[in-house]
N, C-alpha and C. Protein backbone atom coordinates (compact mmCIF):
# COMPACT_ATOMS: atom_id res chain seq x y z
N UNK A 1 -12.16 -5.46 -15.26
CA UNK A 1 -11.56 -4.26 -14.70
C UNK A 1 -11.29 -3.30 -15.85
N UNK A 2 -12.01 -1.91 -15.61
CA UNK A 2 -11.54 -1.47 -16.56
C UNK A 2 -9.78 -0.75 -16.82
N UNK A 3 -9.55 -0.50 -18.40
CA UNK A 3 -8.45 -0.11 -18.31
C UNK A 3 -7.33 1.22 -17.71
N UNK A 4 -8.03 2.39 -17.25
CA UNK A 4 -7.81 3.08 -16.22
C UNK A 4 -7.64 2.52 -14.87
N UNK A 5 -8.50 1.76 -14.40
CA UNK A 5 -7.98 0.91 -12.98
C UNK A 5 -7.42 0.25 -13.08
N UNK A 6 -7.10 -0.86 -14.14
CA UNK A 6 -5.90 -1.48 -14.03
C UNK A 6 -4.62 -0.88 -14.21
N UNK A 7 -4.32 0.19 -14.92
CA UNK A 7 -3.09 0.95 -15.11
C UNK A 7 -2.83 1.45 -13.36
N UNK A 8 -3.95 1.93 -12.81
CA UNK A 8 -3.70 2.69 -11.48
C UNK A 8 -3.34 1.53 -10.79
N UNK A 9 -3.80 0.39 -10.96
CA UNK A 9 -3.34 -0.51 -9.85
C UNK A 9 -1.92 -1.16 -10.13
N UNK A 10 -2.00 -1.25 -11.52
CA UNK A 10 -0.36 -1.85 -12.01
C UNK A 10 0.57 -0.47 -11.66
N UNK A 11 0.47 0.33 -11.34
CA UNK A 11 1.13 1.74 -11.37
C UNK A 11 1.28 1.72 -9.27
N UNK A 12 0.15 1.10 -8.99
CA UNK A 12 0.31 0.81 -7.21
C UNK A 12 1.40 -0.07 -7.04
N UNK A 13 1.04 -1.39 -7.54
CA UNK A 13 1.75 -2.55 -7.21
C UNK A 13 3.26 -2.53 -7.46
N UNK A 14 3.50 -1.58 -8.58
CA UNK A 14 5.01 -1.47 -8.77
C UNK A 14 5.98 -0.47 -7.76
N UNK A 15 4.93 0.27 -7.44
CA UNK A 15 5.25 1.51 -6.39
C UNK A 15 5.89 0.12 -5.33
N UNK A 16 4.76 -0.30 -4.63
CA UNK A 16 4.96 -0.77 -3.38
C UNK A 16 5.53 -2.03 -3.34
N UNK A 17 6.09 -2.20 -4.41
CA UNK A 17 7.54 -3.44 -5.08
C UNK A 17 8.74 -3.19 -4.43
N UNK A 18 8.99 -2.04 -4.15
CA UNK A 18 10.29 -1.27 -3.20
C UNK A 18 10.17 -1.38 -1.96
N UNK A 19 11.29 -1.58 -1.16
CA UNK A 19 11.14 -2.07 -0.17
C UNK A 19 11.42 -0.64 0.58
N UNK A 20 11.88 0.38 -0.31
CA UNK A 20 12.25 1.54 0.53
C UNK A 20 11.06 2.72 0.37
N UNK A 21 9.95 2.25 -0.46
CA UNK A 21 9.14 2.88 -0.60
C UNK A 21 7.70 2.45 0.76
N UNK A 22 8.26 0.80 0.82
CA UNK A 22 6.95 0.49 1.51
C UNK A 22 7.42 1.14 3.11
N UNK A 23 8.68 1.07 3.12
CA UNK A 23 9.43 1.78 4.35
C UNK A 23 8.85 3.38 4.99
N UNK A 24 8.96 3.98 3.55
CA UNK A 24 8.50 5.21 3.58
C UNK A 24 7.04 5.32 4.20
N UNK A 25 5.98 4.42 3.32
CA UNK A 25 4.84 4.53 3.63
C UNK A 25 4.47 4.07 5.13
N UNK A 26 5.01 3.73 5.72
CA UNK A 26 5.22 3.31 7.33
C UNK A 26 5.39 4.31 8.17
N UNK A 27 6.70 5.01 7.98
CA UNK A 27 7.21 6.41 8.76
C UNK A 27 5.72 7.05 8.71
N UNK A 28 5.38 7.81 7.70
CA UNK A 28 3.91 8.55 7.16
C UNK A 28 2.74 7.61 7.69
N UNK A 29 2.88 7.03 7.82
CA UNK A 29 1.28 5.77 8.40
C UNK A 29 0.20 6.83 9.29
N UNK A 30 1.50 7.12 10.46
CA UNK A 30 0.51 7.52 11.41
C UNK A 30 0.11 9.33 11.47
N UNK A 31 1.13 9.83 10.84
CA UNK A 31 0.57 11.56 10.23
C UNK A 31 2.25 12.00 9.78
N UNK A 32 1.54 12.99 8.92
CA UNK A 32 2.57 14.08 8.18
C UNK A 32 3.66 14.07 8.25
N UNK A 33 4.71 13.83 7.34
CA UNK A 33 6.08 14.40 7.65
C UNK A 33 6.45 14.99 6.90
N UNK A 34 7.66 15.75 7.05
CA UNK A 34 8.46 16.11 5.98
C UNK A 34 9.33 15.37 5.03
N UNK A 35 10.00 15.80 4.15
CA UNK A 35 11.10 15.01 3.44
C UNK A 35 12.04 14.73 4.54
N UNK A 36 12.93 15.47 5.41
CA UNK A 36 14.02 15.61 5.80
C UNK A 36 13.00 14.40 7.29
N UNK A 37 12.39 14.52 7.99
CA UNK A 37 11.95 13.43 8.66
C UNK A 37 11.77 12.11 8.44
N UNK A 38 11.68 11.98 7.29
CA UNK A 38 11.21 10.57 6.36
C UNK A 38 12.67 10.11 5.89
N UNK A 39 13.42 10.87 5.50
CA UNK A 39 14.89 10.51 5.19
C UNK A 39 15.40 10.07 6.29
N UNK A 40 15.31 10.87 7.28
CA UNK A 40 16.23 10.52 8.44
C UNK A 40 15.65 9.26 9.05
N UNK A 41 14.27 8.83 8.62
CA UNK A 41 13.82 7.45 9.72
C UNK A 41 13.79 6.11 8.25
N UNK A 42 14.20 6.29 7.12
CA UNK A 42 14.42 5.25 6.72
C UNK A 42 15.72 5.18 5.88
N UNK A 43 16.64 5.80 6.39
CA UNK A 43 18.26 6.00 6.24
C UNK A 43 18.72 6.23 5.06
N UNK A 44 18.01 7.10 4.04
CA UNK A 44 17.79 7.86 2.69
C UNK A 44 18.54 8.74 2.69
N UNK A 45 19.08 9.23 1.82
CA UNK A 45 19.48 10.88 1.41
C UNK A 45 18.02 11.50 1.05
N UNK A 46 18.13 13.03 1.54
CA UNK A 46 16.99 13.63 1.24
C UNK A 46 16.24 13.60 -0.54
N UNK A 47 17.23 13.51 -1.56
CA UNK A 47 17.04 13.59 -2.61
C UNK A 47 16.48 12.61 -3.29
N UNK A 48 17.21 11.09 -2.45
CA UNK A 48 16.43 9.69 -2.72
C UNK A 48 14.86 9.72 -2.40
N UNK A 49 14.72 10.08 -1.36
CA UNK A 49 13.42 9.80 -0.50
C UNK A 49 12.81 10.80 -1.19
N UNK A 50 12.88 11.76 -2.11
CA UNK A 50 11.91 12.77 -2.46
C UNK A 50 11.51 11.94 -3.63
N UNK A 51 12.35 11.48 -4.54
CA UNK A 51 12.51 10.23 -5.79
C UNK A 51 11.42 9.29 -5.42
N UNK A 52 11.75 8.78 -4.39
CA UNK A 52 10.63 7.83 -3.82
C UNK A 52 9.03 8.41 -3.58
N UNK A 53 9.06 9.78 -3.12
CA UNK A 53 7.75 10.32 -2.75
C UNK A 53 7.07 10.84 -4.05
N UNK A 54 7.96 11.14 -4.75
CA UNK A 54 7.20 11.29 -6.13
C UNK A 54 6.53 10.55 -7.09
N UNK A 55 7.13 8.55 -6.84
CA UNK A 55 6.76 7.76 -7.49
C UNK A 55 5.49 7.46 -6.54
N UNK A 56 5.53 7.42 -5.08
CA UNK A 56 4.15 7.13 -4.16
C UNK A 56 3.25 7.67 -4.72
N UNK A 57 3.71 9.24 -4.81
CA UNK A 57 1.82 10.52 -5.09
C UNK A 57 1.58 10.05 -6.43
N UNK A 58 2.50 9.84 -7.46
CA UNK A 58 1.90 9.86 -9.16
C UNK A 58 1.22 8.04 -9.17
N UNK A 59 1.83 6.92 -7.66
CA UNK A 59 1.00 5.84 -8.37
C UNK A 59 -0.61 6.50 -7.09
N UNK A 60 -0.43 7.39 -6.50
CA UNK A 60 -1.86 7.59 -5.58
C UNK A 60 -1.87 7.00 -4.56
N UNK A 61 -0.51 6.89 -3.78
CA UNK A 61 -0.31 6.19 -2.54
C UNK A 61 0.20 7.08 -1.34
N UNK A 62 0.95 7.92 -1.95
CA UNK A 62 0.84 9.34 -0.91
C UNK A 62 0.20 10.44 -1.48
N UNK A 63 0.16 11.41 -0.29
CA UNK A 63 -0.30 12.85 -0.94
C UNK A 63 0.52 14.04 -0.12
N UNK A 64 1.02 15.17 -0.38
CA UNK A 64 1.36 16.19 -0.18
C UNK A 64 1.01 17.27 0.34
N UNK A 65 1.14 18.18 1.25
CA UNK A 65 0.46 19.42 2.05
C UNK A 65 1.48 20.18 1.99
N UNK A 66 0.87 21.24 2.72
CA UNK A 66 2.06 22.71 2.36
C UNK A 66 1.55 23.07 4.24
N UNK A 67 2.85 23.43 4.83
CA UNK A 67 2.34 24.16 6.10
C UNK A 67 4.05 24.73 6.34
N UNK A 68 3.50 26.24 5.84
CA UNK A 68 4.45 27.15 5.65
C UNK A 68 4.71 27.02 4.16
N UNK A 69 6.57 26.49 4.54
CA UNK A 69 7.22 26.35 3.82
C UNK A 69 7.61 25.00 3.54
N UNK A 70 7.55 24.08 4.51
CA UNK A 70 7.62 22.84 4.42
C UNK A 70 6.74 21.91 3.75
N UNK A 71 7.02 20.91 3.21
CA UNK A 71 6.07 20.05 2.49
C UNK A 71 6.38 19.11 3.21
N UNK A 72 4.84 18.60 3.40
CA UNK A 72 4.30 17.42 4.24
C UNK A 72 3.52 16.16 3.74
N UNK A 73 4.11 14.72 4.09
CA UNK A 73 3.79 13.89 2.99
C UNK A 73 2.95 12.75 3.95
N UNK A 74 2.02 12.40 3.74
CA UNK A 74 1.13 10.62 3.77
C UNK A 74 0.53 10.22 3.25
N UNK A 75 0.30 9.08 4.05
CA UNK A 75 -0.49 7.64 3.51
C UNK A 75 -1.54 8.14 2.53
N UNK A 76 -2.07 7.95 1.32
CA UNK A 76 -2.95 8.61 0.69
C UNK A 76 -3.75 6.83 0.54
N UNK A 77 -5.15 7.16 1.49
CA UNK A 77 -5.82 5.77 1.80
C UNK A 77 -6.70 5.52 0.36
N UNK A 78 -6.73 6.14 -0.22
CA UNK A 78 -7.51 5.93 -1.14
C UNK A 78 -6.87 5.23 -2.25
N UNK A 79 -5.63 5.41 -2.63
CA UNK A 79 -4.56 4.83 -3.30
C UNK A 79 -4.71 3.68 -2.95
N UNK A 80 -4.49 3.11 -1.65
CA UNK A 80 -4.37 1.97 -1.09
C UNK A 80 -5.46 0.74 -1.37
N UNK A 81 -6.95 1.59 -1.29
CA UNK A 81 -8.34 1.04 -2.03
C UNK A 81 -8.14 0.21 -2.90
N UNK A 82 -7.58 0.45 -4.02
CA UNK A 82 -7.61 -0.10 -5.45
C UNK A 82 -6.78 -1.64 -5.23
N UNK A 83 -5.59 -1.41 -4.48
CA UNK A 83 -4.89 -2.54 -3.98
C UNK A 83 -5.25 -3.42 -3.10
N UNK A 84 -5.83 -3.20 -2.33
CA UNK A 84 -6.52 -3.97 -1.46
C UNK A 84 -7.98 -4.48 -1.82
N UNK A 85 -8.86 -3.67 -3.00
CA UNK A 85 -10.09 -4.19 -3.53
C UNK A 85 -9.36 -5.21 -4.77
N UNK A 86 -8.42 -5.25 -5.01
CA UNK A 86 -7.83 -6.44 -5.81
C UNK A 86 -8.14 -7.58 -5.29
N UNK A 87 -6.48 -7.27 -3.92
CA UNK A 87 -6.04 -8.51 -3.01
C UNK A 87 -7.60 -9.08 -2.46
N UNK A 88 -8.68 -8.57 -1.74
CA UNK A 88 -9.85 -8.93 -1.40
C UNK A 88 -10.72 -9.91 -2.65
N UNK A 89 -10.12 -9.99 -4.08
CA UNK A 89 -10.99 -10.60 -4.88
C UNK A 89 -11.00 -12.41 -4.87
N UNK A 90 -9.29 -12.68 -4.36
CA UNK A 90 -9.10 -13.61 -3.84
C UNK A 90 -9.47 -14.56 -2.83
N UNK A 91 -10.08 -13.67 -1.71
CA UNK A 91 -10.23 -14.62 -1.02
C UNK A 91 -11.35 -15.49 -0.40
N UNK A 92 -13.16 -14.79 -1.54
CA UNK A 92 -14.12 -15.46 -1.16
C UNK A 92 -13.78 -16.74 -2.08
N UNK A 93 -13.10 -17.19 -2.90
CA UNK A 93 -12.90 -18.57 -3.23
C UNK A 93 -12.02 -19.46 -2.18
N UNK A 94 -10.65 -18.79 -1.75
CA UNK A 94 -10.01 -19.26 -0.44
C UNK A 94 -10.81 -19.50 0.79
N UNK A 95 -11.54 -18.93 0.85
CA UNK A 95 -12.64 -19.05 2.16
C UNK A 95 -13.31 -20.27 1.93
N UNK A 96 -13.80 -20.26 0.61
CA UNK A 96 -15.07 -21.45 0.45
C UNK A 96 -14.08 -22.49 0.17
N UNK A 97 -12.92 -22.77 -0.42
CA UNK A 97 -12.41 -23.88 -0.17
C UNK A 97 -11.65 -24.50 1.66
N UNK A 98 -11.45 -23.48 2.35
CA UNK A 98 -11.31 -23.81 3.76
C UNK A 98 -12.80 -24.17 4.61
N UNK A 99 -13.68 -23.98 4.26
CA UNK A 99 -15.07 -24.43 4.96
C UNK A 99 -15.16 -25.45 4.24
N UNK A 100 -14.97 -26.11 2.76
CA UNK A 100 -15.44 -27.32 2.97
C UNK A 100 -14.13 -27.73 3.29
N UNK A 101 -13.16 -27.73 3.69
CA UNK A 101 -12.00 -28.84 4.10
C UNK A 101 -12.38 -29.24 5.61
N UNK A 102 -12.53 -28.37 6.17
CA UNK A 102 -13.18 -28.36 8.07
C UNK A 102 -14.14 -28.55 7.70
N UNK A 103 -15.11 -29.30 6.67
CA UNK A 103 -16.58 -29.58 6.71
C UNK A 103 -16.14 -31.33 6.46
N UNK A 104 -15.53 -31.37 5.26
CA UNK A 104 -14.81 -32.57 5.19
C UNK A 104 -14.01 -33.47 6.61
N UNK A 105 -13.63 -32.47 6.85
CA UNK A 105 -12.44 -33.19 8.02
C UNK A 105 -13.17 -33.04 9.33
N UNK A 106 -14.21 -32.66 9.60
CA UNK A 106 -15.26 -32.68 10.90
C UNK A 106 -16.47 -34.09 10.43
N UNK A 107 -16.74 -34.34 9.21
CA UNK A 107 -17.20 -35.35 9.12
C UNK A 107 -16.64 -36.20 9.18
N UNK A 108 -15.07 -36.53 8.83
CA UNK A 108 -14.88 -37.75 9.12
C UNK A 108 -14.22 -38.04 10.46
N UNK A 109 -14.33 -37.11 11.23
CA UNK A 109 -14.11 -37.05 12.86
C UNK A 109 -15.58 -37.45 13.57
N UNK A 110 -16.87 -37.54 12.55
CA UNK A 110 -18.11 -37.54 13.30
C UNK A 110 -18.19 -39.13 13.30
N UNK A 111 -17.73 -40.04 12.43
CA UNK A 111 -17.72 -40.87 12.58
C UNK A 111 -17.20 -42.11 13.54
């Protein structure tokens, strides 16, 4: 891995270490909010939850819009990529050790 992706992903993983951040990223899941919407649905002060939205966009896990005057914050899926093309590196070895255990344990049921 090179060392730019690993910084972005060690820079993800610490983001989404918070339990009030992964909170955040939930409210935002399904489209746009504001600060003052996102505060009010994960029981933040507005000033916390902006604290929080700033550490999301700089690790690349949210992103920001402008409509008006209001700033509007989500899920930034691409952020999410890097974390999940990690977690995914794990599990073609987990896989191949569960097929031979049910390969193992169906043979000695064949008997």
């Amino acid at each position: 891995m090179a060392a730019e992706a690993a910084d972005g992903l060690d820079q993800a993983l610490r983001a989404l270490a918070d339990a009030n951040r992964r909170a955040i990223l939930a409210v935002v899941r399904s489209r746009p909010r504001s600060v003052g919407e996102i505060a009010g649905s994960v029981g933040l002060s507005q000033q916390t939850t902006s604290h929080h939205l700033k550490v999301l966009r700089e690790a690349g896990l949210a992103r920001s819009t402008r409509e008006g005057t209001r700033h509007l914050f989500a899920v930034e899926t691409d952020g999410l990529e890097a974390v999940r093309a990690y977690l995914d590196e794990f599990w073609p070895t987990k896989l191949a050790d569960l097929k031979a255990a049910v390969e193992s344990w169906k043979g000695q049921t064949d008997d």
